[in-house]
Protein backbone atom coordinates (compact mmCIF):
# COMPACT_ATOMS: atom_id res chain seq x y z
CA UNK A 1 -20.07 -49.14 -59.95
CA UNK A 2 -19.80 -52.22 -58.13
CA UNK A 3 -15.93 -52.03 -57.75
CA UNK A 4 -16.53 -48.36 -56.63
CA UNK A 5 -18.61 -49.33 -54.26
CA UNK A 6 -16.39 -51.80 -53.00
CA UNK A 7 -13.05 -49.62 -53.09
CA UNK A 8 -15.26 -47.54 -50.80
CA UNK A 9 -15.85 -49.95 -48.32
CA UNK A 10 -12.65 -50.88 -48.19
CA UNK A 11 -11.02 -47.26 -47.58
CA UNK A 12 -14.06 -46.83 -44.68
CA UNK A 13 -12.94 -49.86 -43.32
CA UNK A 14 -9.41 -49.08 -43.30
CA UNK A 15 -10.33 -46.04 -41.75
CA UNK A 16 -12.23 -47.24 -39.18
CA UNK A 17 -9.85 -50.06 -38.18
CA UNK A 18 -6.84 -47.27 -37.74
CA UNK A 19 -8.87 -44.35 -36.46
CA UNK A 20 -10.95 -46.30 -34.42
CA UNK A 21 -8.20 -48.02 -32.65
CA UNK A 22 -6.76 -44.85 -32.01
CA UNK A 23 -10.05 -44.02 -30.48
CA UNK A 24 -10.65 -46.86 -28.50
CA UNK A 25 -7.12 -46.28 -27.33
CA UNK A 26 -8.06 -42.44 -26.52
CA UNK A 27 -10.79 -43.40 -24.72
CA UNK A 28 -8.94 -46.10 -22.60
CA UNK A 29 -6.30 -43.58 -21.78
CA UNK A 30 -8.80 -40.78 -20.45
CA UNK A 31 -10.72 -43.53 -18.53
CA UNK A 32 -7.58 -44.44 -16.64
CA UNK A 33 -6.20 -40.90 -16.42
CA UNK A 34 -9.61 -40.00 -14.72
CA UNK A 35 -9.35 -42.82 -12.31
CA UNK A 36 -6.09 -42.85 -11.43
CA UNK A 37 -6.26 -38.38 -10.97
CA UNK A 38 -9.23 -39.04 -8.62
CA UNK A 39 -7.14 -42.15 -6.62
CA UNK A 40 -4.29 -39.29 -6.47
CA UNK A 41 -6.50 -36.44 -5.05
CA UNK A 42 -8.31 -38.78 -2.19
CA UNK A 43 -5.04 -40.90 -1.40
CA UNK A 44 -3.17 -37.40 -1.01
CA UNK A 45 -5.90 -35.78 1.18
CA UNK A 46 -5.95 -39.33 3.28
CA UNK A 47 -2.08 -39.18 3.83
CA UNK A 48 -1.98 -35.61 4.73
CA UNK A 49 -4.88 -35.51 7.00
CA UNK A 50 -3.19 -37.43 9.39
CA UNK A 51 -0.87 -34.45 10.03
CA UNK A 52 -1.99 -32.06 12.69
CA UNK A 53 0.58 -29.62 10.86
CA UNK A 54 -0.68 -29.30 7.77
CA UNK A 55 -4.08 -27.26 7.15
CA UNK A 56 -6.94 -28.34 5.64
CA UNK A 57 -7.04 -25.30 2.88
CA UNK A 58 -3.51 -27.13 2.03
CA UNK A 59 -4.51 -30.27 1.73
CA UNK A 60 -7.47 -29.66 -0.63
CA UNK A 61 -4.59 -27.36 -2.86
CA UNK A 62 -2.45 -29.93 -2.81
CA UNK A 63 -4.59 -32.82 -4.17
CA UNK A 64 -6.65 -30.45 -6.28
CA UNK A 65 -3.43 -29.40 -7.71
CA UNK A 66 -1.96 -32.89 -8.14
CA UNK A 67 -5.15 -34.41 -9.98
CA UNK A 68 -4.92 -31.41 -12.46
CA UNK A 69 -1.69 -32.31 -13.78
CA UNK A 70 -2.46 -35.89 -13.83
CA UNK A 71 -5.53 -34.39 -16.13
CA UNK A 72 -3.34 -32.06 -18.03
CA UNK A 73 -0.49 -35.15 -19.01
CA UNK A 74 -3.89 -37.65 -19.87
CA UNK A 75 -5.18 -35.09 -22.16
CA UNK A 76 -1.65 -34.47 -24.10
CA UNK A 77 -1.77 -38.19 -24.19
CA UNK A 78 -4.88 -38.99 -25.75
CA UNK A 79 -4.17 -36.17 -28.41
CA UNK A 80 -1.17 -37.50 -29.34
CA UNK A 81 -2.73 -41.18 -29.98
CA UNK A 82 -4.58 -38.75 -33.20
CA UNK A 83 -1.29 -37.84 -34.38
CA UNK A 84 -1.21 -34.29 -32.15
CA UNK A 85 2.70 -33.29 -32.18
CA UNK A 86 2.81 -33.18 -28.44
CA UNK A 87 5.98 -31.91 -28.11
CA UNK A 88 4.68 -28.88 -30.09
CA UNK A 89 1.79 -28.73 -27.75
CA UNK A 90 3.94 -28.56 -24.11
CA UNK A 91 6.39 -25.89 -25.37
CA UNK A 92 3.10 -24.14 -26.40
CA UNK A 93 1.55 -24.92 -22.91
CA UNK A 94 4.79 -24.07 -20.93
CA UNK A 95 4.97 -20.81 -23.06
CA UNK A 96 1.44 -19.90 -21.67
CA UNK A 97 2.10 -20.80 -18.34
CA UNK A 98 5.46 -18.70 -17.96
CA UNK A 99 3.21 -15.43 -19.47
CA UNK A 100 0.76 -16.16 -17.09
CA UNK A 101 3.32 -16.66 -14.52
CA UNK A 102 4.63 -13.05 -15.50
CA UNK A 103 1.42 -11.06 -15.78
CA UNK A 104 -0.09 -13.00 -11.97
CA UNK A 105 3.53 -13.11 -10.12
CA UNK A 106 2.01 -10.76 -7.64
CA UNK A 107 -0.69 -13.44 -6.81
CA UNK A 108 1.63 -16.24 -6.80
CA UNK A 109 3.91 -14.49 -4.40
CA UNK A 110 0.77 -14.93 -2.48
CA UNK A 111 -0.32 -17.74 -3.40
CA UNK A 112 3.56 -19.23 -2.16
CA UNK A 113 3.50 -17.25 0.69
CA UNK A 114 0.26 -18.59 1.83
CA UNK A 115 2.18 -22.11 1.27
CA UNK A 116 4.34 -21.48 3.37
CA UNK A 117 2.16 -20.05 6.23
CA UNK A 118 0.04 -23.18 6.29
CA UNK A 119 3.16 -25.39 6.42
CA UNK A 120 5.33 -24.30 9.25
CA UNK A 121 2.22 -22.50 10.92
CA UNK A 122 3.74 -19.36 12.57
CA UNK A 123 0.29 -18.67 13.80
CA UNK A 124 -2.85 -20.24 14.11
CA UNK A 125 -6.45 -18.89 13.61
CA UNK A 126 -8.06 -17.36 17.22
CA UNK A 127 -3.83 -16.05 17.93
CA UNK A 128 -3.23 -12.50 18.59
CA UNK A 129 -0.49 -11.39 16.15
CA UNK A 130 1.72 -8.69 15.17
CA UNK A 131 2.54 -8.97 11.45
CA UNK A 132 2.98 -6.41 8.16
CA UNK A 133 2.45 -3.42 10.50
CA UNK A 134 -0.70 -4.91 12.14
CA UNK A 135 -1.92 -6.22 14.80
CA UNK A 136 -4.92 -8.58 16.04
CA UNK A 137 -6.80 -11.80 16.02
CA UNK A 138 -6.56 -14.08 12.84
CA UNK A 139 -9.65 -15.12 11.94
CA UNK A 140 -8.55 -16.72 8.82
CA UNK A 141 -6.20 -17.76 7.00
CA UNK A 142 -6.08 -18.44 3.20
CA UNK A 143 -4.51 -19.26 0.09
CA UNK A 144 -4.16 -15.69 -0.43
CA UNK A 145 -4.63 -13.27 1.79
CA UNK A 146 -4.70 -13.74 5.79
CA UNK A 147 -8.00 -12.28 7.75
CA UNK A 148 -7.80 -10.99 10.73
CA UNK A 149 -9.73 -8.18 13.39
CA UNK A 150 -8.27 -5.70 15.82
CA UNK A 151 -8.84 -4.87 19.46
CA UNK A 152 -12.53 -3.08 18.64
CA UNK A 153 -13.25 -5.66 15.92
CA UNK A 154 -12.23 -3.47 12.61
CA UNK A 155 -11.10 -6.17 9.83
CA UNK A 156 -8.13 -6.04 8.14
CA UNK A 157 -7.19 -7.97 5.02
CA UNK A 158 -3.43 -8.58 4.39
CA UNK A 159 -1.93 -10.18 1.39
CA UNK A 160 0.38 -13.35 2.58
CA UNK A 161 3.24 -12.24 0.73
CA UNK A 162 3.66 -9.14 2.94
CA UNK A 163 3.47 -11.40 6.33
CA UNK A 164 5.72 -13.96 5.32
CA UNK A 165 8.13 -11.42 4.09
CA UNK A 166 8.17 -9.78 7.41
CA UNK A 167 8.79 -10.54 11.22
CA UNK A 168 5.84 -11.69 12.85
CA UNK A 169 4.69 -11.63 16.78
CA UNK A 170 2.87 -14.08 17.68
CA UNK A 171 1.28 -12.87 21.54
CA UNK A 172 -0.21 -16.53 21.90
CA UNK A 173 2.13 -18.92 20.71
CA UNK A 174 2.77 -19.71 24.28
CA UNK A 175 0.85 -20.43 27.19
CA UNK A 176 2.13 -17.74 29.56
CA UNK A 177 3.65 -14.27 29.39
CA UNK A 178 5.30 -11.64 31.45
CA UNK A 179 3.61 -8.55 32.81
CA UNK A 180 5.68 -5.60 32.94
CA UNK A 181 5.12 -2.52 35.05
CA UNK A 182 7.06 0.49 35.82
CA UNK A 183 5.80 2.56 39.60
CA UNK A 184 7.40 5.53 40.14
CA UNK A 185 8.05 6.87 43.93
CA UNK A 186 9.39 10.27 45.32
CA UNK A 187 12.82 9.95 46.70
CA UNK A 188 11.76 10.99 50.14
CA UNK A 189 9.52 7.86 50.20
CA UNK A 190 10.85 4.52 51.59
CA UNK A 191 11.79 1.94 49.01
CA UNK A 192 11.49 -0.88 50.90
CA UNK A 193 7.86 -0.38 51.78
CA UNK A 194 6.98 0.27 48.86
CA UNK A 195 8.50 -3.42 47.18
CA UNK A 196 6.82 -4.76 50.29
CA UNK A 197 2.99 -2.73 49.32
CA UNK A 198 3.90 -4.44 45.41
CA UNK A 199 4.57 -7.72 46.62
CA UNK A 200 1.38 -8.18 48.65
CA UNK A 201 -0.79 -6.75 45.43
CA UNK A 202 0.69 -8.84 43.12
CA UNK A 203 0.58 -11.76 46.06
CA UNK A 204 -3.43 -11.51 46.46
CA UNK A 205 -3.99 -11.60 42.57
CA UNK A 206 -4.44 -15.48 41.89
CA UNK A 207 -4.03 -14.41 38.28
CA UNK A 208 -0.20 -14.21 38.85
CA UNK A 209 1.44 -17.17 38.58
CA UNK A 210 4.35 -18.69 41.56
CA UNK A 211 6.38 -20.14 38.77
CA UNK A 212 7.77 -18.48 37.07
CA UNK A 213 8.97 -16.05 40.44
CA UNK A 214 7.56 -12.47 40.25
CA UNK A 215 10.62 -9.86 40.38
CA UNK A 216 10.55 -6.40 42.14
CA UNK A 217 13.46 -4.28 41.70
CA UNK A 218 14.54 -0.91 41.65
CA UNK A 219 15.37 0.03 37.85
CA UNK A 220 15.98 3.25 37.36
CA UNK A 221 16.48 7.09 39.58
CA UNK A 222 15.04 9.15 37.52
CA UNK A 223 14.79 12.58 37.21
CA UNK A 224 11.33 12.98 39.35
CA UNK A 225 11.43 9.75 40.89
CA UNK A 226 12.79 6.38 42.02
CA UNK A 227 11.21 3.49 39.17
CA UNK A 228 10.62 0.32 40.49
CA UNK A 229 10.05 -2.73 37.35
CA UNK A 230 7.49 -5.00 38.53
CA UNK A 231 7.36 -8.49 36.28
CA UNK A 232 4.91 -10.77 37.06
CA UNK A 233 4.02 -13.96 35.02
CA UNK A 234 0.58 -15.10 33.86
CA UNK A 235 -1.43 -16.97 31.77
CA UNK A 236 -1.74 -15.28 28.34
CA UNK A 237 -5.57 -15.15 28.16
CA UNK A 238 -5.26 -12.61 31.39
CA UNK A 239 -2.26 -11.10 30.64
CA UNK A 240 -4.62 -7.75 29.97
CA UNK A 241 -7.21 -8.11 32.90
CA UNK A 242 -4.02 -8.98 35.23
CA UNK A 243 -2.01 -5.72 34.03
CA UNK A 244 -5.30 -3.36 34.11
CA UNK A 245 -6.20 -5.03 37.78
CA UNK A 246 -2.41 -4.42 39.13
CA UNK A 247 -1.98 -0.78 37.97
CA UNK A 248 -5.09 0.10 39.74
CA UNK A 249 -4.71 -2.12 42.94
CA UNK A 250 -1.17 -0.64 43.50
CA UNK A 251 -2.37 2.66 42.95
CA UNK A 252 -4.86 2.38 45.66
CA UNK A 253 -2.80 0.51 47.79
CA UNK A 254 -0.03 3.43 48.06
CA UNK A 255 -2.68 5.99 48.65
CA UNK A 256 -3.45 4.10 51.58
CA UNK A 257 -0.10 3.47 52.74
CA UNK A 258 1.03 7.01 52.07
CA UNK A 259 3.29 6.65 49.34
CA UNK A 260 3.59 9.40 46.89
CA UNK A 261 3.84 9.04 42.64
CA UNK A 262 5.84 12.37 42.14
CA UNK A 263 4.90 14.79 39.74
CA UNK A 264 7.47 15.29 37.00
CA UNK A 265 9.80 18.14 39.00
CA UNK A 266 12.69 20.20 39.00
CA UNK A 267 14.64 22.22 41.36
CA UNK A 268 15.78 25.61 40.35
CA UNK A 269 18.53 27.08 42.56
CA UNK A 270 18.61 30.87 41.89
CA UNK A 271 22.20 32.43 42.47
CA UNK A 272 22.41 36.04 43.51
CA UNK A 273 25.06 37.85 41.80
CA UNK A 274 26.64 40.89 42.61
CA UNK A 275 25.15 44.02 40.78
């Protein structure tokens, strides 16, 4: 019994000695895998908020994602110091991932799309864009899908992949923007006067800008009437107000002036012929 005993104590010692070693070893690894995966995430979201160009819904993917796989490569680790055929275990792991990859590729077209939007920035939230067939104010913009509200505040929802695979028009990426007009005259009125009657509108609006120069020009003799393009640059917040303000001021201003918008008109020249 007593050499029982002892052959016992000597196979739970030998056990202990190479499991727990293996253990302690485990144990060390996962501590330092933890520390170091945290040290990744914060020195990652230190380094990349310094940039102005990168978004803050990128930098928290981007370290999230990093400390993950530092997780994901400390766990394979510590299974393999209890005799876990790793290599076994990452073709099983990249397996899963590629079927995932498969069955979600719609939502990681997204979720790359919506990569790509916060990197190079197209648009910014509070911009007035034209993108995927819509258009209006971004009031956010995800991982996912991009948020944003038309004219009479209706919300749309658009998945990224759709704006970054399309053009996009961007109203406010620059400070100031060209206001375009077209005033129609009647041929028997003079053109001259009327450039003159444009000029001082547009002059007494402080909302147009000197510089750019506004241009008044005669574009086009149309059927009805002679078209005069008026372009007149302004800040972008007022490019509405300015427009609204101009078509209305001109209209007045040629009523008092005596200048005619024609009517849409055609002559008809009836030719007697001989019964």
């Amino acid at each position: 019994m007593e050499d029982k005993a002892a052959e016992y104590t000597d196979m739970a010692m030998g056990f202990a000695m190479t499991y727990g070693m293996n253990f302690l070893g485990a144990l060390l690894i996962l501590i330092i895998g933890w520390i170091v995966a945290g040290w990744a995430k914060r020195f990652v979201t230190r380094i990349l908020s310094k940039s102005s160009k990168i978004d803050t819904t990128l930098t928290s993917f981007l370290s999230s994602g990093l400390r993950y796989i530092i997780l994901i490569f400390t766990v394979i680790a510590v299974l393999g110091k209890f005799g876990v055929q790793t290599a076994s275990l990452i073709a099983i792991v990249g397996a899963a991932s590629l079927a995932i990859g498969l069955a979600l590729q719609g939502t990681l077209s997204n979720v790359a799309a919506g990569v790509m939007l916060l990197i190079f920035r197209p648009f910014k939230i509070g911009d007035f864009i034209n993108a995927a067939g819509h258009a209006g104010s971004v009031k956010n913009l995800g991982l996912f899908v991009t948020e944003m509200a038309t004219g009479d505040n209706v919300q749309i929802i658009v998945p990224n992949s759709q704006i970054w695979g399309a053009s996009i028009q961007n109203y406010s990426a620059h400070d100031t923007r060209r206001v375009d007009l077209m005033i129609g005259i009647g041929y028997d009125d003079n053109i001259d006067n009327a450039i003159a009657e444009i000029g001082a509108v547009v002059e007494a609006d402080d909302r147009s800008l000197k510089s750019p120069e506004t241009s008044i020009f005669v574009g086009e003799l149309a059927d009805s009437s002679v078209n005069i393009v008026v372009r007149v640059w302004t800040k972008s917040g007022d490019y509405w107000p300015l427009k609204a303000a101009l078509t209305k001021n001109i209209k007045h201003r040629f009523d008092e002036k005596g200048i005619s918008f024609p009517y849409p008109q055609q002559d008809i020249h009836v030719v007697n012929m001989p019964k």
